[in-house]
C-alpha atoms as a PDB file:
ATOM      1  CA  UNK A   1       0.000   0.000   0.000  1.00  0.00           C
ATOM      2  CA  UNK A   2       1.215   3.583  -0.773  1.00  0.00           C
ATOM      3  CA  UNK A   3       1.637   5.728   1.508  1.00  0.00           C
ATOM      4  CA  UNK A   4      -0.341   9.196   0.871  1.00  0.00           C
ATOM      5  CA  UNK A   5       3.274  11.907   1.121  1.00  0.00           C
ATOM      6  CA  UNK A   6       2.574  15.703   1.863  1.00  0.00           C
ATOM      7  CA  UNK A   7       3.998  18.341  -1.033  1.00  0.00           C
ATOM      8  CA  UNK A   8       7.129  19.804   0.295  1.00  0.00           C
ATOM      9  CA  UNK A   9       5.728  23.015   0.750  1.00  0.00           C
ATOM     10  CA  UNK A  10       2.554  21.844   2.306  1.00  0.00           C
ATOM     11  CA  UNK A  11       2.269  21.658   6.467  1.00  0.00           C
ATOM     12  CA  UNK A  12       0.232  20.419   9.179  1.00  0.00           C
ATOM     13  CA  UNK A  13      -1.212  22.779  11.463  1.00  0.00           C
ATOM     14  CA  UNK A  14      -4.541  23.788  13.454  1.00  0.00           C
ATOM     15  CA  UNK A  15      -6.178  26.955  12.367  1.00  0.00           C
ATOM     16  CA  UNK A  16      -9.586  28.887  13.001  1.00  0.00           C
ATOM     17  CA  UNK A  17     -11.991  28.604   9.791  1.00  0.00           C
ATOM     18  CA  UNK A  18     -15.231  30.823   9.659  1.00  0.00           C
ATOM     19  CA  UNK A  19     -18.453  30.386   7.143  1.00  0.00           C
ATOM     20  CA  UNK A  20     -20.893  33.337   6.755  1.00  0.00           C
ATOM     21  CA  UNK A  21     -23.525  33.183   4.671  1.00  0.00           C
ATOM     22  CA  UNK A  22     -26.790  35.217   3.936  1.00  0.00           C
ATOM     23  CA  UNK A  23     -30.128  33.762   5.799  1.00  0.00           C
ATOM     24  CA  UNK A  24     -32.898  33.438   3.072  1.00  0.00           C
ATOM     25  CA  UNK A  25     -30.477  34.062   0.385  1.00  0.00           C
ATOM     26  CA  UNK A  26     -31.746  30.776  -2.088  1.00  0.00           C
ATOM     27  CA  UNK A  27     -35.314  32.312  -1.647  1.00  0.00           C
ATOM     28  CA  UNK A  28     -34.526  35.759  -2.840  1.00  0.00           C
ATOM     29  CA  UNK A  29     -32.625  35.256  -5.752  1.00  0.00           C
ATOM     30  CA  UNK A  30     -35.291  32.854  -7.166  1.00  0.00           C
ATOM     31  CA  UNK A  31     -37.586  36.428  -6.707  1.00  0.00           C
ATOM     32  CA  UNK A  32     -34.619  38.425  -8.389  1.00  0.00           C
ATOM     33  CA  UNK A  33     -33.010  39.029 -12.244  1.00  0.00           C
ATOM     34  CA  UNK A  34     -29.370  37.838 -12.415  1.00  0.00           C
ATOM     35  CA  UNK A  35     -28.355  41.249 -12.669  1.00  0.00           C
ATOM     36  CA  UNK A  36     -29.805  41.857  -9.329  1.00  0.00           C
ATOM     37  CA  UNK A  37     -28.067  39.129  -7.771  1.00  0.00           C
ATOM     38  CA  UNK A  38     -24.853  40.038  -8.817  1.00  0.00           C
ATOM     39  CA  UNK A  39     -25.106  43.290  -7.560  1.00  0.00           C
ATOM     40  CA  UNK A  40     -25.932  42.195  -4.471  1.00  0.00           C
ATOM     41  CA  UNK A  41     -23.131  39.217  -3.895  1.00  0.00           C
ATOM     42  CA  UNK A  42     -20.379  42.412  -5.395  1.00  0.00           C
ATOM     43  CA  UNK A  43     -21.529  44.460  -2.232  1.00  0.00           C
ATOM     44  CA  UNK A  44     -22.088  41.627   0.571  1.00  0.00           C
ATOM     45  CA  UNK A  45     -18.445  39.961  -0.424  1.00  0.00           C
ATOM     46  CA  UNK A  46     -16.992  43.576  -0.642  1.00  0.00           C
ATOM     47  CA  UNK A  47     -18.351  43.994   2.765  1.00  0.00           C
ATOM     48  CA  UNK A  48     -16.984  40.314   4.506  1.00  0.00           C
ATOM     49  CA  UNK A  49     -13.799  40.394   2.242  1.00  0.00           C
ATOM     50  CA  UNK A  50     -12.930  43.721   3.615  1.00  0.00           C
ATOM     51  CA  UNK A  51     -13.559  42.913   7.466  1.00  0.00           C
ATOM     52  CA  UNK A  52     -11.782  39.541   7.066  1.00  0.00           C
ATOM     53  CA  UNK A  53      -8.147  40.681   5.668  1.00  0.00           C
ATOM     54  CA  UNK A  54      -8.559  43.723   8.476  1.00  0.00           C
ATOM     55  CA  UNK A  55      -8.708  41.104  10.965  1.00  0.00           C
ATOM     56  CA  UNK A  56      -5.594  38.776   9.617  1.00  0.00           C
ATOM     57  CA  UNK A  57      -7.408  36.213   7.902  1.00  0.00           C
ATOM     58  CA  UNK A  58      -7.842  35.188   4.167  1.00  0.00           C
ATOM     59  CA  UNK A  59     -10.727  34.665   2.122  1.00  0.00           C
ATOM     60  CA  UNK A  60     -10.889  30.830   0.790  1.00  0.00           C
ATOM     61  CA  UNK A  61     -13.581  30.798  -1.317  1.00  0.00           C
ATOM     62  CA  UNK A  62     -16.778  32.732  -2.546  1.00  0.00           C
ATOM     63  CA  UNK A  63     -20.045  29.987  -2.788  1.00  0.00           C
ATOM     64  CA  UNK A  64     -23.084  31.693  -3.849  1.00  0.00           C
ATOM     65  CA  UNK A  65     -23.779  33.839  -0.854  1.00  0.00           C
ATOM     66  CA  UNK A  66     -21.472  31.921   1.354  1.00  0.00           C
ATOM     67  CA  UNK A  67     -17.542  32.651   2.437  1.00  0.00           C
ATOM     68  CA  UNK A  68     -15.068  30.816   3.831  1.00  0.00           C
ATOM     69  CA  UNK A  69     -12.359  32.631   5.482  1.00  0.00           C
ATOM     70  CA  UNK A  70      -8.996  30.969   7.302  1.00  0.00           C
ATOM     71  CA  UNK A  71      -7.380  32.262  10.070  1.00  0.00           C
ATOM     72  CA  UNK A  72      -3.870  31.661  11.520  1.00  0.00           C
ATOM     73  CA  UNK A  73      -2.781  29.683   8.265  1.00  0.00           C
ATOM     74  CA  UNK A  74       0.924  31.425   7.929  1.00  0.00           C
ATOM     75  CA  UNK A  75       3.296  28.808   9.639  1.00  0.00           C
ATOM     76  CA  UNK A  76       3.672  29.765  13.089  1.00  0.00           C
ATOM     77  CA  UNK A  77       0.635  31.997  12.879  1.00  0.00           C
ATOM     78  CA  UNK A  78      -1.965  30.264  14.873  1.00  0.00           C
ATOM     79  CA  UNK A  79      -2.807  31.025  18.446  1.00  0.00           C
ATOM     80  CA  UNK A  80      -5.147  32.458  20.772  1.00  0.00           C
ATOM     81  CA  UNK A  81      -4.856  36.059  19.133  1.00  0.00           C
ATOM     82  CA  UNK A  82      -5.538  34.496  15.593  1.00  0.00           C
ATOM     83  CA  UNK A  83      -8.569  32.551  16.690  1.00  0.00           C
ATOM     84  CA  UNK A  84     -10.015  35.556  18.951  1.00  0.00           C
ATOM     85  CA  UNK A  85      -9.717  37.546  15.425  1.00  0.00           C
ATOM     86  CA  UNK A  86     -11.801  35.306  13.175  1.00  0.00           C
ATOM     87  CA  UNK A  87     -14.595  35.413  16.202  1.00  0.00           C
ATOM     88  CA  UNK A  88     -14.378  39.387  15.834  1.00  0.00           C
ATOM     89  CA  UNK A  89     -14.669  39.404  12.478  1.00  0.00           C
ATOM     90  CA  UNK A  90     -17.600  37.567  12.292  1.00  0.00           C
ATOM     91  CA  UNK A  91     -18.899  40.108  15.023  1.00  0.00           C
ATOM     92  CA  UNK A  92     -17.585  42.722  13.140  1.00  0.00           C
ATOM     93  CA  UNK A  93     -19.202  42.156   9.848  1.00  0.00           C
ATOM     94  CA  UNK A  94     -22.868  40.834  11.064  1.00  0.00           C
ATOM     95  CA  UNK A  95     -22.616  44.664  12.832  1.00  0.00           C
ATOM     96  CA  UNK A  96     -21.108  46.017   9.437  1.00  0.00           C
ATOM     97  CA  UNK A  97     -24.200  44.718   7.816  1.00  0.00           C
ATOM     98  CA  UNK A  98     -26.556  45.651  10.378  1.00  0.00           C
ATOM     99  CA  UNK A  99     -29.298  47.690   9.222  1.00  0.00           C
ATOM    100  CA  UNK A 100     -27.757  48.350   5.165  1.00  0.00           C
ATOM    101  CA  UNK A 101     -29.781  47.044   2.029  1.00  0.00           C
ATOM    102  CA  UNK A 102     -26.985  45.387   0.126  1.00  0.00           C
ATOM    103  CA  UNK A 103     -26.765  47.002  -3.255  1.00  0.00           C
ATOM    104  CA  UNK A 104     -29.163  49.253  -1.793  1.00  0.00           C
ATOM    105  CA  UNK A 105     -31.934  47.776  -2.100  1.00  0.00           C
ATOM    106  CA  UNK A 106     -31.856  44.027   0.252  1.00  0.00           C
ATOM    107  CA  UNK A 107     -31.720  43.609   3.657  1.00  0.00           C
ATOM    108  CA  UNK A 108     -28.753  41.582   4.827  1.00  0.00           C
ATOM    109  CA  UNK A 109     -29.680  38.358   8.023  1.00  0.00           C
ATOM    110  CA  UNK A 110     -26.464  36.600   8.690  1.00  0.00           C
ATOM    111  CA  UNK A 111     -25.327  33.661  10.386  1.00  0.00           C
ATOM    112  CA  UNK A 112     -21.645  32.579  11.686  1.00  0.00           C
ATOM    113  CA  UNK A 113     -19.767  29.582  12.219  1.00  0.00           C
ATOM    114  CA  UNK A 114     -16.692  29.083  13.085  1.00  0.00           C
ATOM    115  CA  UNK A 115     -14.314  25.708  13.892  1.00  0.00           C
ATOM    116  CA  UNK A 116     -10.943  25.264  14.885  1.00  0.00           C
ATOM    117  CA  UNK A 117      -8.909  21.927  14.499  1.00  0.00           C
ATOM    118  CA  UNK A 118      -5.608  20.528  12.338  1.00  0.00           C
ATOM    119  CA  UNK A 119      -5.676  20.450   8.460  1.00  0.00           C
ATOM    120  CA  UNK A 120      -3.172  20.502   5.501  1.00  0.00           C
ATOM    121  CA  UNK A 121      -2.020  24.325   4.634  1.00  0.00           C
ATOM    122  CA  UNK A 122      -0.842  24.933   0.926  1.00  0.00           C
ATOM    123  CA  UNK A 123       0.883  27.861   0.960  1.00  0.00           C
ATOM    124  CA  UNK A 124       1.033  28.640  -2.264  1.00  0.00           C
ATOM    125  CA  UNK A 125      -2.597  28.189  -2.708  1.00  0.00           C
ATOM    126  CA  UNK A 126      -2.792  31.460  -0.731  1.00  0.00           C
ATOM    127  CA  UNK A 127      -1.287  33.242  -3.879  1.00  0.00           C
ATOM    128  CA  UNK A 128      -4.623  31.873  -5.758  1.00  0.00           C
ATOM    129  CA  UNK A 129      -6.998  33.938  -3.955  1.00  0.00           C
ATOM    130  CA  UNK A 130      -6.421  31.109  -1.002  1.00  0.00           C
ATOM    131  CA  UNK A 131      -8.641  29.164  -2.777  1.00  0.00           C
ATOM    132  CA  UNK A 132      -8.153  25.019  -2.042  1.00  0.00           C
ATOM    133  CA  UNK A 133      -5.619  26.639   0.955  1.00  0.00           C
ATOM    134  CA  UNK A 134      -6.521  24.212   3.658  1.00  0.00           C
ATOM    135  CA  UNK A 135      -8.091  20.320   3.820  1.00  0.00           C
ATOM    136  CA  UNK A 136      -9.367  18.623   6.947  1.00  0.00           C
ATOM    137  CA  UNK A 137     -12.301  17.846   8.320  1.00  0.00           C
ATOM    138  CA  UNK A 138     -12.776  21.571  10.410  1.00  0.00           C
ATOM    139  CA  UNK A 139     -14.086  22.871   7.368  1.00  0.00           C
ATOM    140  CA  UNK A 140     -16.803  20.756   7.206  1.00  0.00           C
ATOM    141  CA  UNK A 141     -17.778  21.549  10.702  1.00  0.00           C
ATOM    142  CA  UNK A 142     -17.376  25.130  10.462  1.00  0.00           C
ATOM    143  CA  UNK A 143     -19.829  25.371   7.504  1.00  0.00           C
ATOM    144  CA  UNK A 144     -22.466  22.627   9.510  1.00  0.00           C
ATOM    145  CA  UNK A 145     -22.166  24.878  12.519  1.00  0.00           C
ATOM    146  CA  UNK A 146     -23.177  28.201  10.229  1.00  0.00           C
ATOM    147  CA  UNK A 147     -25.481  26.542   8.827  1.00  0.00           C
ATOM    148  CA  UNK A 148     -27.288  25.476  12.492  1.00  0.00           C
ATOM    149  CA  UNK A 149     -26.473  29.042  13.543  1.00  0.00           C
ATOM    150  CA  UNK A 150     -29.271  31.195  14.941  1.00  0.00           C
ATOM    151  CA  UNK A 151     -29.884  33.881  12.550  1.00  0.00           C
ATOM    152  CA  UNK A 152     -27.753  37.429  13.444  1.00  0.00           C
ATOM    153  CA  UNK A 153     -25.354  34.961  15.802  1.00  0.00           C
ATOM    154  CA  UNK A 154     -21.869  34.121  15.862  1.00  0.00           C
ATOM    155  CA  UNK A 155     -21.569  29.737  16.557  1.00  0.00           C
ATOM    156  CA  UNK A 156     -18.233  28.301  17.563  1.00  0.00           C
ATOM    157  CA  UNK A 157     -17.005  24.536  18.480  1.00  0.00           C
ATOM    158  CA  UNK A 158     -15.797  23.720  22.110  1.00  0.00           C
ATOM    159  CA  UNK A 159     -12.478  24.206  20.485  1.00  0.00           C
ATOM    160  CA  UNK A 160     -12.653  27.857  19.110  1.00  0.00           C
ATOM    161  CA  UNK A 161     -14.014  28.392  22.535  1.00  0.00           C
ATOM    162  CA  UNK A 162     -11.569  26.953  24.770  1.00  0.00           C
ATOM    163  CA  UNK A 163      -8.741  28.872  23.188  1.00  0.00           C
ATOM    164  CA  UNK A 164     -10.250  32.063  22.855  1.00  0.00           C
ATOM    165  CA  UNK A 165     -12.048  31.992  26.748  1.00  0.00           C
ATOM    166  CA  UNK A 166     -10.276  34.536  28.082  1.00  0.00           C
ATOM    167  CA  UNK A 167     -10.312  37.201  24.723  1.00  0.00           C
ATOM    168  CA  UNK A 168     -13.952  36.646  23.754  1.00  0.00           C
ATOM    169  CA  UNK A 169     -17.230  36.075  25.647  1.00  0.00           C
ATOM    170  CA  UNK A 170     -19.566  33.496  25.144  1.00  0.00           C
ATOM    171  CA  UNK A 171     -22.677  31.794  25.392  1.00  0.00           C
ATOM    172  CA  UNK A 172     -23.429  28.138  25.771  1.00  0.00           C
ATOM    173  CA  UNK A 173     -26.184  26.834  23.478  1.00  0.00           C
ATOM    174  CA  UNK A 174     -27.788  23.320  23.586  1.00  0.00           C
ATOM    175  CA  UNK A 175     -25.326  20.875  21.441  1.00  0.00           C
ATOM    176  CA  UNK A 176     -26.743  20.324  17.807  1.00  0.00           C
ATOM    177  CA  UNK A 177     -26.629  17.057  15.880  1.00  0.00           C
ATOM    178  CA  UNK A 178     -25.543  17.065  12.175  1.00  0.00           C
ATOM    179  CA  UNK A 179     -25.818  14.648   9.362  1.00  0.00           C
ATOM    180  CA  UNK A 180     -22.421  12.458   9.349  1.00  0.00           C
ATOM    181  CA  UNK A 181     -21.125  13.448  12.765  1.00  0.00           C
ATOM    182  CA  UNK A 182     -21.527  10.394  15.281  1.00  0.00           C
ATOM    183  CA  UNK A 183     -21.786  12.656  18.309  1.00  0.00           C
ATOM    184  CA  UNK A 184     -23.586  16.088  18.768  1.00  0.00           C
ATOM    185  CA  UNK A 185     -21.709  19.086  18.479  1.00  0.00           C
ATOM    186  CA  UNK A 186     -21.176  21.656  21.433  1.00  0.00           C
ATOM    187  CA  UNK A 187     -22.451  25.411  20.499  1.00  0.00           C
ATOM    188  CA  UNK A 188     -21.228  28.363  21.912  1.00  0.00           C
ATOM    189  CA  UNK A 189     -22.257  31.705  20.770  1.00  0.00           C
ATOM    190  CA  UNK A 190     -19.941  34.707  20.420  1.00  0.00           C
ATOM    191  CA  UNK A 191     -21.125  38.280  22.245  1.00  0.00           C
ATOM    192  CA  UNK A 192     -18.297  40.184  22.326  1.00  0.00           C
ATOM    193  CA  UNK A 193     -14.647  40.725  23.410  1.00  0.00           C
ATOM    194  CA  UNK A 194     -13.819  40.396  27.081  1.00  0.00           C
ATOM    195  CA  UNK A 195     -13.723  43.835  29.039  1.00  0.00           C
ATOM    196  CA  UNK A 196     -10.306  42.993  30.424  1.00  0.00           C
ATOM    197  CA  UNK A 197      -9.019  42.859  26.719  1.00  0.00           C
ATOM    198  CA  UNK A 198     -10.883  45.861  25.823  1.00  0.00           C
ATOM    199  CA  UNK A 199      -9.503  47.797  28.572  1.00  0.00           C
ATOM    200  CA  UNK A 200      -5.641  46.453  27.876  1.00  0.00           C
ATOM    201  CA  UNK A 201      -6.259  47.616  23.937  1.00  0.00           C
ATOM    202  CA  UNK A 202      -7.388  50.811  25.143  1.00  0.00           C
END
């Protein structure tokens, strides 16, 4: 049997991956011309791409209405800090979008997950948009915990949470279980930055 070898340039290490994606958005683009719907994706990715590389991370891929952002990807990168920063910028963009009609015209519901766990880095995937960056299984349970997320909320794994307790409040929700997981999936929902790390940023 072959053994499956890593590229050279490709690594092993944990990082923080975050899905957003638009609540609603299948129904109102079967209501909309495509014109309208590209309009709309130009301003809401605009808006999420923006937020993401100020907070460190870098956009994987576009789906539809959905992105998938990594964070803490550059070797050595990953940490508390880097996890604490995808949380905030999936605060930081559900409050960007708070209130705006995207394109002027639709209002924007979001919901957030985000997972944190080991997969394969490419590195020089990150020079192709980041697109195909990272494999592993946490991206499949950051986009299952998005897509169990309360509408307007920020999700994270037990994971995310326990490395980001002290930088970023949460909220324990009742676990969730997802098609092809064999256990249930602890939920924590993101309110905000502690007030100790506030105050030391100040």
């Amino acid at each position: 049997m072959t053994a499956i070898t890593i590229a050279d340039q490709e690594r092993r290490q944990d990082v923080t991956v975050l899905f957003i994606d638009i609540v609603g958005f299948t129904t109102l683009v079967d209501r909309l011309d495509c014109a309208d719907v590209r309009a709309l994706q130009r301003d809401y990715f605009s808006t999420v791409s923006g937020v993401v590389r100020a907070c460190g991370g870098i956009v994987e891929k576009y789906v539809g209405d959905a992105v998938m952002a990594v964070f803490g990807a550059e070797e050595g990168g990953f940490g508390p800090e880097s996890a604490a920063a995808a949380v905030r910028a999936g605060l930081s963009v559900q409050e960007a979008l708070r209130g705006r009609l995207l394109a002027g015209r639709f209002p924007a519901r979001t919901r957030v997950g985000l997972a944190t766990g080991e997969v394969i880095v490419d590195p020089m995937a990150a020079f192709d948009g980041g697109y195909a960056m990272i494999s592993g299984s946490v991206v499949s349970t950051a986009a299952r915990l998005q897509a169990y997320a309360p509408h307007d909320t920020v999700v994270v794994c037990s994971a995310t949470r326990e490395v980001t307790d002290t930088l970023i409040a949460y909220q324990e929700l009742p676990p969730v279980s997802v098609p092809g997981k064999p256990y249930p999936l602890d939920l924590y929902r993101a309110l905000q930055p502690q007030a100790a790390q506030l105050a030391a940023v100040a």
